[in-house]
N, C-alpha and C. Protein backbone atom coordinates (compact mmCIF):
# COMPACT_ATOMS: atom_id res chain seq x y z
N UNK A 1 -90.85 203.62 -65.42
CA UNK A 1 -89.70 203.82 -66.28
C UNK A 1 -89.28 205.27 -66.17
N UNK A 2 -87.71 205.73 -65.95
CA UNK A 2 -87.49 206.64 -65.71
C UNK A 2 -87.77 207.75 -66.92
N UNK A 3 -87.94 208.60 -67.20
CA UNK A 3 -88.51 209.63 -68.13
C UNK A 3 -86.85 209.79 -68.93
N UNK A 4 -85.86 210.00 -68.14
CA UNK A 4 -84.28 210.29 -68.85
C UNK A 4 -83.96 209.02 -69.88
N UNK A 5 -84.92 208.36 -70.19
CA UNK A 5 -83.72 207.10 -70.80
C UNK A 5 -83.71 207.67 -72.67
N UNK A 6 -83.05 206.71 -72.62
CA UNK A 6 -83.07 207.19 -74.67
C UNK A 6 -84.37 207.30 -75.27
N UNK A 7 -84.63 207.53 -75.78
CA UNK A 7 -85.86 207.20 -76.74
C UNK A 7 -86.13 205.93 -77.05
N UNK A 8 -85.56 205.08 -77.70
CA UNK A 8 -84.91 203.39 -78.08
C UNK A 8 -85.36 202.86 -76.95
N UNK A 9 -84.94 203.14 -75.61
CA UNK A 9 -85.90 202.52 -74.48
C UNK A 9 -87.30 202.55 -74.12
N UNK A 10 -87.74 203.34 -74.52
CA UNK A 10 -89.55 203.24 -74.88
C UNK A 10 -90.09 202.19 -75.88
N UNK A 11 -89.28 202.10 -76.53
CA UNK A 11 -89.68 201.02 -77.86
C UNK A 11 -90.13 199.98 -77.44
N UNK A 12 -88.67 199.19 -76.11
CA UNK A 12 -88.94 198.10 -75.48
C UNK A 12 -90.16 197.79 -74.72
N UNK A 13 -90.36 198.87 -73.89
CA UNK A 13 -91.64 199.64 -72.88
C UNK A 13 -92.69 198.96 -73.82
N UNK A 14 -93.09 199.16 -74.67
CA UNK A 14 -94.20 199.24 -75.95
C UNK A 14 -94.23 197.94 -76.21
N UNK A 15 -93.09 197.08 -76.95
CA UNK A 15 -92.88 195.59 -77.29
C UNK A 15 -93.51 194.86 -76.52
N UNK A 16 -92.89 195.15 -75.37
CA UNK A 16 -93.15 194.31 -73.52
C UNK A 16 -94.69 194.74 -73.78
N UNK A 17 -95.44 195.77 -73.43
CA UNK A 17 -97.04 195.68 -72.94
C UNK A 17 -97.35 195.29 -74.44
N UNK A 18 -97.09 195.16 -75.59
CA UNK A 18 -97.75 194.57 -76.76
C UNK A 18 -97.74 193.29 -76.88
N UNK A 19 -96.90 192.55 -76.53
CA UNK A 19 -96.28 191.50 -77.07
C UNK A 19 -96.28 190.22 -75.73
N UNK A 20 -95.95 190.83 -74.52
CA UNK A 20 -95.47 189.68 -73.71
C UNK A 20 -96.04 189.85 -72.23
N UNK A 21 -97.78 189.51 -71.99
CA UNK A 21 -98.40 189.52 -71.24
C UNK A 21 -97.64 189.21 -69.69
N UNK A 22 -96.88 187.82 -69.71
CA UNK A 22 -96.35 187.51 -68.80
C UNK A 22 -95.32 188.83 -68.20
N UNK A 23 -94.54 189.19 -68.91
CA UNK A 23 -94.20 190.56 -68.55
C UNK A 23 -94.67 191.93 -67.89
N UNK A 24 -95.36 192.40 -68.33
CA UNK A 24 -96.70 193.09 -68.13
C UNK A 24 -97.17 192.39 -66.98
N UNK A 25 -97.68 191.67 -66.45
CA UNK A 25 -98.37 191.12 -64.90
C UNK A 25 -96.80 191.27 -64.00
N UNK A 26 -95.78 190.85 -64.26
CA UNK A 26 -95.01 191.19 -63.44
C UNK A 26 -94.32 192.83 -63.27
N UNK A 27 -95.02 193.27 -63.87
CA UNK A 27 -94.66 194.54 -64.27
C UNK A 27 -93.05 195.16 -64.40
N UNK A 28 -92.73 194.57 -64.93
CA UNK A 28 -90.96 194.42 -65.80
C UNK A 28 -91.34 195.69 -66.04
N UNK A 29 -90.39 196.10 -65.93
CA UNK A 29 -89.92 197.78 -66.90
C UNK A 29 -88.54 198.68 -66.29
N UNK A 30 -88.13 199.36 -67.40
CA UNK A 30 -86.51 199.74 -68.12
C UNK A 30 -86.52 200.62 -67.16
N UNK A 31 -85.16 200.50 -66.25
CA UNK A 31 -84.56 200.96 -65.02
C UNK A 31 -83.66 201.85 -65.47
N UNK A 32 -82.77 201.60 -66.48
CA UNK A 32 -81.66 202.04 -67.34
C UNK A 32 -81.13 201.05 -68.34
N UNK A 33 -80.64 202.25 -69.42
CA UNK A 33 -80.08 201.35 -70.89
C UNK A 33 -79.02 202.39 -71.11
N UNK A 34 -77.93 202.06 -71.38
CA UNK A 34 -76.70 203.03 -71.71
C UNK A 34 -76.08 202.41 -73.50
N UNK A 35 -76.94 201.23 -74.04
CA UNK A 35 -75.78 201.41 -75.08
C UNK A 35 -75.70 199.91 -74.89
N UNK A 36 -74.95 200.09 -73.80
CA UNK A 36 -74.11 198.85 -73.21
C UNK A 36 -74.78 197.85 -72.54
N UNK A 37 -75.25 198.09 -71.79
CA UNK A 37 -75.91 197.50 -70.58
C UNK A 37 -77.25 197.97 -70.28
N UNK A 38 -78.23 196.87 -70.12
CA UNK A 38 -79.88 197.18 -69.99
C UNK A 38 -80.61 197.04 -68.33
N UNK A 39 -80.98 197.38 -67.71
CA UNK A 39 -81.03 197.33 -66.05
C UNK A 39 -82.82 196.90 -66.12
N UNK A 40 -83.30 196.02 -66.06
CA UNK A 40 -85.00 196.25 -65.60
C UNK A 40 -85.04 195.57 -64.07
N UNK A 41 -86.43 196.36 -63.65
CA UNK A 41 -86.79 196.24 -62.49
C UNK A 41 -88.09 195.42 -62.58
N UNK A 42 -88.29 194.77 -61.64
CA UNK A 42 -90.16 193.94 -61.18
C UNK A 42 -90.38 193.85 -59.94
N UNK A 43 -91.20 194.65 -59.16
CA UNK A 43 -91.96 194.73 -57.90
C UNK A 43 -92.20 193.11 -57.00
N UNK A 44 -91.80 192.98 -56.41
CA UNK A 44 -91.55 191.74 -55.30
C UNK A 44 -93.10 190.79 -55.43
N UNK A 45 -94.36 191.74 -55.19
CA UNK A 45 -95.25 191.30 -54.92
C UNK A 45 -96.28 190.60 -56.02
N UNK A 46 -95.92 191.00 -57.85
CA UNK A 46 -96.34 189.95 -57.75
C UNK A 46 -96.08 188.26 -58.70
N UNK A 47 -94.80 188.15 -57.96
CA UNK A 47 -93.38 187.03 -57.70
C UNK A 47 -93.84 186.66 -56.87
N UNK A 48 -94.13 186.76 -55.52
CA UNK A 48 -94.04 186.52 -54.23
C UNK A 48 -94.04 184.92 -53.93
N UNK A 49 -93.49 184.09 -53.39
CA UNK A 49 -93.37 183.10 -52.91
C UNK A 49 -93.92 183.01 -51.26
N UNK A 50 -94.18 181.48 -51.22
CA UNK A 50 -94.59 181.04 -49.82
C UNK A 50 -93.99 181.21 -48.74
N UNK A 51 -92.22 181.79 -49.30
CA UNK A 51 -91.50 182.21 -48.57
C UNK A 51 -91.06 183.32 -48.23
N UNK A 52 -92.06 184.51 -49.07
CA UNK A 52 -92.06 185.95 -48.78
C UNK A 52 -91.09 186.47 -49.59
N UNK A 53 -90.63 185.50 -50.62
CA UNK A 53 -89.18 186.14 -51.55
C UNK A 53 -89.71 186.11 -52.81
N UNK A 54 -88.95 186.32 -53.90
CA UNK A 54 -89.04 186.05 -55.62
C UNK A 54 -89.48 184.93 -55.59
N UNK A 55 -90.17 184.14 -56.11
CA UNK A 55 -90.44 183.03 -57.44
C UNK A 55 -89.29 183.09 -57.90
N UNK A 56 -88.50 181.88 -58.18
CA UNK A 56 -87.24 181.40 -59.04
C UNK A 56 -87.46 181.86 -60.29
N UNK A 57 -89.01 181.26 -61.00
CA UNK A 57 -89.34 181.27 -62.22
C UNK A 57 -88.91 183.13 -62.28
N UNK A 58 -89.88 183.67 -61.60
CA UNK A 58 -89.96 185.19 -61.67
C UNK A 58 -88.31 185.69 -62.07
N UNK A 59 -87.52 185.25 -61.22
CA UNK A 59 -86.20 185.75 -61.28
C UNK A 59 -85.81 185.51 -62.60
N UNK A 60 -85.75 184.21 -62.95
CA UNK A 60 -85.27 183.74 -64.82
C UNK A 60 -85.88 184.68 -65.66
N UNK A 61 -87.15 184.89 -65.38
CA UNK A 61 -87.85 185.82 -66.80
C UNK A 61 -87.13 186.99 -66.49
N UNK A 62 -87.12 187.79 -65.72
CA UNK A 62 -86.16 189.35 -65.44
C UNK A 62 -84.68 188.97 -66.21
N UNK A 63 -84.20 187.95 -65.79
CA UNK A 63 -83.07 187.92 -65.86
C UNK A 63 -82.85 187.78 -67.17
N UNK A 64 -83.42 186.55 -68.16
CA UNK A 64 -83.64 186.49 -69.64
C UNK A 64 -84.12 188.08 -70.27
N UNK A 65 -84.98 188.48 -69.80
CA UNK A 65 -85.41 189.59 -70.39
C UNK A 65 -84.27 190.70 -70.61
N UNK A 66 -83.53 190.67 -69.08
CA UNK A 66 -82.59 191.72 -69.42
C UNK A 66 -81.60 191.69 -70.13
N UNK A 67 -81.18 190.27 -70.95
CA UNK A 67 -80.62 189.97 -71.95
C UNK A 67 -81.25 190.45 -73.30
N UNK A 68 -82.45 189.80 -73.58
CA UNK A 68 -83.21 189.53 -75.02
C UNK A 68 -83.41 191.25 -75.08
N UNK A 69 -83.96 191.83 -73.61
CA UNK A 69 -84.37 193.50 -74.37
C UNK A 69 -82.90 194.35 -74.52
N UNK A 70 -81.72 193.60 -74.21
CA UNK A 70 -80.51 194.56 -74.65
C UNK A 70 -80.07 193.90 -76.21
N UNK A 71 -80.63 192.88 -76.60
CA UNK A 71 -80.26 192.31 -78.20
C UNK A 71 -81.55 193.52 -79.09
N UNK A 72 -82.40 193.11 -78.05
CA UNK A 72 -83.92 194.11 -79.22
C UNK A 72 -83.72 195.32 -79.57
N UNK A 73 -82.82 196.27 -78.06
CA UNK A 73 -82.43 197.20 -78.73
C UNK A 73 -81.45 198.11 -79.41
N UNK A 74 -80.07 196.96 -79.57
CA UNK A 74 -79.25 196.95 -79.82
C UNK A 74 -79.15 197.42 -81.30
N UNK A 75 -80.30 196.24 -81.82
CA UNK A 75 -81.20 195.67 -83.26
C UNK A 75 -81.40 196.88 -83.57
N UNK A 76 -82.38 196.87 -82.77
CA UNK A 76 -83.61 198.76 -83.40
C UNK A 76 -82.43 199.90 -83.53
N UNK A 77 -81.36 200.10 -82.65
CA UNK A 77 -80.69 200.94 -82.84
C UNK A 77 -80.00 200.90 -84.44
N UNK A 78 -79.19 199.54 -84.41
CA UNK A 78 -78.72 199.78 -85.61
C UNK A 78 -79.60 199.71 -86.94
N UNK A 79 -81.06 199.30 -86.80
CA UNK A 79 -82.04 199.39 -88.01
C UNK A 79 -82.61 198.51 -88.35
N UNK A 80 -82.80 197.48 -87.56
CA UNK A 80 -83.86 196.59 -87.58
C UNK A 80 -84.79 195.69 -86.82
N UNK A 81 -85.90 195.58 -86.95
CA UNK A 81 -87.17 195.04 -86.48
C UNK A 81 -86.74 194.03 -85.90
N UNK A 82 -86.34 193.31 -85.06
CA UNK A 82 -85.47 191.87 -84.72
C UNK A 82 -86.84 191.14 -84.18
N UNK A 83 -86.33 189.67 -84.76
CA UNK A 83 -87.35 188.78 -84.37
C UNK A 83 -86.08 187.78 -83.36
N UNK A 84 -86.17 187.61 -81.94
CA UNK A 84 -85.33 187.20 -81.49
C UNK A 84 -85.64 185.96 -80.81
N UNK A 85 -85.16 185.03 -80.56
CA UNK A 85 -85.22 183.96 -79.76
C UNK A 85 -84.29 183.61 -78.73
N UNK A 86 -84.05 182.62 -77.48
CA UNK A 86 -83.78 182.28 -76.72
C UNK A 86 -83.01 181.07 -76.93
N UNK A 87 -81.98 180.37 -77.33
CA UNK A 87 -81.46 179.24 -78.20
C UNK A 87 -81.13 178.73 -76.91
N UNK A 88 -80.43 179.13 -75.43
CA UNK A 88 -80.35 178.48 -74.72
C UNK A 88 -80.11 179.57 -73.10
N UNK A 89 -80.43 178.88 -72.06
CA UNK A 89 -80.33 180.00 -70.59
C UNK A 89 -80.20 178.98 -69.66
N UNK A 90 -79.44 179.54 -68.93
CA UNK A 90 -79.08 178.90 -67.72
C UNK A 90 -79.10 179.71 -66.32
N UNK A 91 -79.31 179.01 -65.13
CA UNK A 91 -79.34 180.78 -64.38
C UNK A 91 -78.57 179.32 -62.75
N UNK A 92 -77.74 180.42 -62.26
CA UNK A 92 -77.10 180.23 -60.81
C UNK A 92 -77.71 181.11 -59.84
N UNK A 93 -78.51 180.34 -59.02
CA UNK A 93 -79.06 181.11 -57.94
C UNK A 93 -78.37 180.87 -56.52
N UNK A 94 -78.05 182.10 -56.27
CA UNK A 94 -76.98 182.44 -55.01
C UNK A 94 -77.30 182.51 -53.56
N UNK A 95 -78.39 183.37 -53.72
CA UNK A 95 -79.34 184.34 -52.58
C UNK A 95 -80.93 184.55 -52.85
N UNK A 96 -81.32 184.67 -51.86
CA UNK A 96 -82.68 184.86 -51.81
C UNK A 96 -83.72 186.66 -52.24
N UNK A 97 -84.27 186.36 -53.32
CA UNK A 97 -84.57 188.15 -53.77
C UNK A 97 -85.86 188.20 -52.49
N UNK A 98 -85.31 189.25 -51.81
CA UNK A 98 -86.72 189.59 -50.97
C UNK A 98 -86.90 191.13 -50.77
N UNK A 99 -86.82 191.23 -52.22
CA UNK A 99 -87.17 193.07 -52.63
C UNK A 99 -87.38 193.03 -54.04
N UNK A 100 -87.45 193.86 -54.74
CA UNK A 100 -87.90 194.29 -55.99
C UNK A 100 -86.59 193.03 -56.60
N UNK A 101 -87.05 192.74 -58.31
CA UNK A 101 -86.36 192.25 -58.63
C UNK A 101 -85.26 192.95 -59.45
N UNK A 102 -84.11 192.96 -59.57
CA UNK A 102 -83.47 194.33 -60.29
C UNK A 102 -82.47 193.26 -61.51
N UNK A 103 -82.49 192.89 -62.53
CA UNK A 103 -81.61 192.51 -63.26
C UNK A 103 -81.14 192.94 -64.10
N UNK A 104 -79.22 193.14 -64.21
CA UNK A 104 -79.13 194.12 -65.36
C UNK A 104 -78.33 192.98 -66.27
N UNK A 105 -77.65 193.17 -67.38
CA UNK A 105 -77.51 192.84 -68.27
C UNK A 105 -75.65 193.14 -68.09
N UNK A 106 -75.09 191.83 -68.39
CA UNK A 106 -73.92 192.57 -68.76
C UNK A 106 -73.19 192.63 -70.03
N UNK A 107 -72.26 193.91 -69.82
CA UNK A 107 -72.14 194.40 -71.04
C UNK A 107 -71.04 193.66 -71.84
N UNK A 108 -71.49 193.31 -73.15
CA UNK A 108 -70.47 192.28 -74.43
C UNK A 108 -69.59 193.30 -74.72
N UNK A 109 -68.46 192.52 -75.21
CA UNK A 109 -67.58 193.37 -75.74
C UNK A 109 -68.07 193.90 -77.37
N UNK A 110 -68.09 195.05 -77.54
CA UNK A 110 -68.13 195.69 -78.82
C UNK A 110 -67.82 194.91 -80.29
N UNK A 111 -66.96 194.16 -79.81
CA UNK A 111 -66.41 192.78 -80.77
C UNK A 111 -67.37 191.92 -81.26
N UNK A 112 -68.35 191.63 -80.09
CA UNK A 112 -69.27 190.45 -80.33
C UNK A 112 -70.46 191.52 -80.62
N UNK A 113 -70.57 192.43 -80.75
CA UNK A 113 -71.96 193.06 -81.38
C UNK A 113 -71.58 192.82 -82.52
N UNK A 114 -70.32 193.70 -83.52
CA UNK A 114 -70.23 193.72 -84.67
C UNK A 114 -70.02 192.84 -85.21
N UNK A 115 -69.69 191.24 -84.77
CA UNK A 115 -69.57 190.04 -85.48
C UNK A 115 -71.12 189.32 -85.26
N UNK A 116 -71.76 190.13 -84.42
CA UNK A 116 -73.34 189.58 -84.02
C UNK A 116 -74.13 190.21 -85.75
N UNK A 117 -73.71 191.64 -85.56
CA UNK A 117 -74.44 191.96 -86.57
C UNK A 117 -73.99 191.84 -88.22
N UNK A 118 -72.95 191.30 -88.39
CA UNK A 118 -72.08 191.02 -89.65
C UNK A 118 -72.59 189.77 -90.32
N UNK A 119 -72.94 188.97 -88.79
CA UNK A 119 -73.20 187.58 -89.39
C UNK A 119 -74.74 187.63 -90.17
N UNK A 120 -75.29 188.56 -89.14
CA UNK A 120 -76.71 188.37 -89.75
C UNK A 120 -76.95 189.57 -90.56
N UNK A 121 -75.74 190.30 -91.24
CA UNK A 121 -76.15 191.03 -92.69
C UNK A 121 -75.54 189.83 -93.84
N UNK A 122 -74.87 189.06 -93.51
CA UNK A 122 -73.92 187.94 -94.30
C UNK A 122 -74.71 186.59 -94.60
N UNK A 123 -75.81 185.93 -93.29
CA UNK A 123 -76.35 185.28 -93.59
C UNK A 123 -77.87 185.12 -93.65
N UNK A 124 -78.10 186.29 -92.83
CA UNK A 124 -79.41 186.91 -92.56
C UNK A 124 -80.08 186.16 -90.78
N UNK A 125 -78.85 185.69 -90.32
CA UNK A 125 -79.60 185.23 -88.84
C UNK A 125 -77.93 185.40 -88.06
N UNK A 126 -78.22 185.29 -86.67
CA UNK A 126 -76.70 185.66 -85.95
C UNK A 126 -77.05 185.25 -84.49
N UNK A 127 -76.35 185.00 -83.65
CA UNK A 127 -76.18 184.43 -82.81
C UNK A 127 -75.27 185.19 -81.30
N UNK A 128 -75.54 185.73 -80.26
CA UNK A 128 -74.69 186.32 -79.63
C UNK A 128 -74.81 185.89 -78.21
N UNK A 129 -74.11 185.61 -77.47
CA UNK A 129 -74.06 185.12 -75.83
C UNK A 129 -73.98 186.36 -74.95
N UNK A 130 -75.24 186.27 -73.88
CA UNK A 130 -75.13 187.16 -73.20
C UNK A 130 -75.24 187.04 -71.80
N UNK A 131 -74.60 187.85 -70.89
CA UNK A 131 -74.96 187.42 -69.52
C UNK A 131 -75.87 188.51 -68.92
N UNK A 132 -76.59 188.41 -67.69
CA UNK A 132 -77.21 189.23 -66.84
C UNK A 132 -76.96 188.90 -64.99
N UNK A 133 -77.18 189.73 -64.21
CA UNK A 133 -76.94 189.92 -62.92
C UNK A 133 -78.14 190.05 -62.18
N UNK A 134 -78.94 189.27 -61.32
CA UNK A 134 -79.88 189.89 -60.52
C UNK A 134 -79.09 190.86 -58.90
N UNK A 135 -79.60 191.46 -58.91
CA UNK A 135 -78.90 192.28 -58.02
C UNK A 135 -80.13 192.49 -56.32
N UNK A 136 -79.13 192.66 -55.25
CA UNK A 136 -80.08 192.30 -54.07
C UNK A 136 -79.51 193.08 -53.25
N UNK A 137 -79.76 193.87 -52.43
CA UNK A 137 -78.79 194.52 -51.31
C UNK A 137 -77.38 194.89 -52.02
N UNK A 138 -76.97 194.93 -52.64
CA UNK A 138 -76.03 195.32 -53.25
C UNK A 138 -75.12 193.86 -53.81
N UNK A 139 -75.23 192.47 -53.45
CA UNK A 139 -74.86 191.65 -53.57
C UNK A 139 -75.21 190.83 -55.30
N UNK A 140 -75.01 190.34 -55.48
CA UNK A 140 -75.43 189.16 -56.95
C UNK A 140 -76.49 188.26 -55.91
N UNK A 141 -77.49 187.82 -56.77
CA UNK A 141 -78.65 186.84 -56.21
C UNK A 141 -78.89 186.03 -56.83
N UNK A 142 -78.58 186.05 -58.59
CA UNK A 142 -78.49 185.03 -59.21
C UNK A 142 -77.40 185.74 -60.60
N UNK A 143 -77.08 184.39 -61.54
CA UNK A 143 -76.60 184.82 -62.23
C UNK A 143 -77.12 184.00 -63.81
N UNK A 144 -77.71 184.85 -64.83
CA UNK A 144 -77.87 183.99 -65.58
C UNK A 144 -76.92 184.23 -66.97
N UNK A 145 -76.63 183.10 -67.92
CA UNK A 145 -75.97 182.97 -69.25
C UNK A 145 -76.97 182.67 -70.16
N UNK A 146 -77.00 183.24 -71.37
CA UNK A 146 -77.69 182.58 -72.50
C UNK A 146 -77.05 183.13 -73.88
N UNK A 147 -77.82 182.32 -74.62
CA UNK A 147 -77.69 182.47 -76.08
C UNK A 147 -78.52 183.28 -77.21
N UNK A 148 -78.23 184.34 -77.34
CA UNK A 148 -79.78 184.52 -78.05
C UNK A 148 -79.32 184.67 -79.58
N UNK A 149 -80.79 184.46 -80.61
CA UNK A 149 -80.40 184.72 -81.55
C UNK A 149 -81.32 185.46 -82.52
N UNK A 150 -80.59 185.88 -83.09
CA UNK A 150 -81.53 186.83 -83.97
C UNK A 150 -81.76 186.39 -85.42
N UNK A 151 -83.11 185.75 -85.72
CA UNK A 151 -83.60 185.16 -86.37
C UNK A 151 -84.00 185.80 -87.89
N UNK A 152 -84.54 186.39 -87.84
CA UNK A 152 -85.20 187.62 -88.94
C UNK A 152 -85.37 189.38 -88.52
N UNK A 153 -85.23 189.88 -89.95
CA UNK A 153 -85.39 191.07 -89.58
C UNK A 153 -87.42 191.68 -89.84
N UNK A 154 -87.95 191.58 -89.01
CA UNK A 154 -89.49 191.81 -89.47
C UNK A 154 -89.82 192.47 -90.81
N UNK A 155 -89.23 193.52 -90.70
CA UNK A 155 -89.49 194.41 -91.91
C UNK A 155 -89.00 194.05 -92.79
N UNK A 156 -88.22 192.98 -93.00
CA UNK A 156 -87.86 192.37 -94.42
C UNK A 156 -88.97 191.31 -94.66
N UNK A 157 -89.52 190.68 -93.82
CA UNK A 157 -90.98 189.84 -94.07
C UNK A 157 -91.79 190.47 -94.61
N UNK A 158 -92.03 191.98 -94.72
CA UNK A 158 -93.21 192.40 -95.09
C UNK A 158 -93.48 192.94 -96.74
């Protein structure tokens, strides 16, 4: 993980090796986060397929992740502990990853954060659609859509 990122991007760093083993063995970690858009990277090798490329599976988890860790820290930024889930994902695979896995996140319009986070000061849960990009030689390699939602705020459980 590059040393320049926000602070807020370490958090994720921390979540990921606390929380989500499967992560951690593929060794996922924060490429860049601007705000907007979340970039993680995972080392080819250990994805690796019979065919010397990514694992499909491998590609979905990067690709989900680089969604769910731009909702987590979206959350933490504006002030809360987010307990998040996955309500639905879909992924279009284009090309074959036969290098690091690189998926970034693309960026929602500003619109759908603040109606993301309105809903869930209004009803206490919220719902926001997000997309991500696996990226390959400079090309798209897959493309995934999902739903995520933000369920509870932790620190109000406690």
């Amino acid at each position: 993980m590059s040393t320049d990122l926000p602070a807020v991007a370490h958090k994720l760093t921390e979540f990921v090796q606390t929380y989500l083993p499967t992560a951690v063995h593929m060794q996922i970690a924060v490429d860049a986060y601007d705000g907007k858009s979340l970039r993680l990277t995972a080392p080819l090798a250990p994805s690796i397929n019979d065919k010397q490329t990514a694992f499909g599976g491998s590609i979905y988890v990067v690709a989900v992740m680089a969604c769910w860790g731009m909702v987590y820290l979206r959350c933490v930024e504006y002030g809360i502990d987010p307990d998040i889930v996955v309500a639905k994902g879909e992924i279009e695979y284009s090309a074959p990853v036969n290098g690091d896995i690189v998926a970034q996140s693309v960026a929602a319009d500003e619109a759908d954060w603040t109606q993301f986070f309105a809903d869930f000061e209004d009803r206490g849960k919220a719902k926001i659609p997000l997309s991500s990009e696996v990226i390959i030689n400079g090309g798209v390699a897959a493309r995934f859509k999902g739903l995520y939602a933000l369920v509870a705020d932790k620190q109000a459980k406690t």
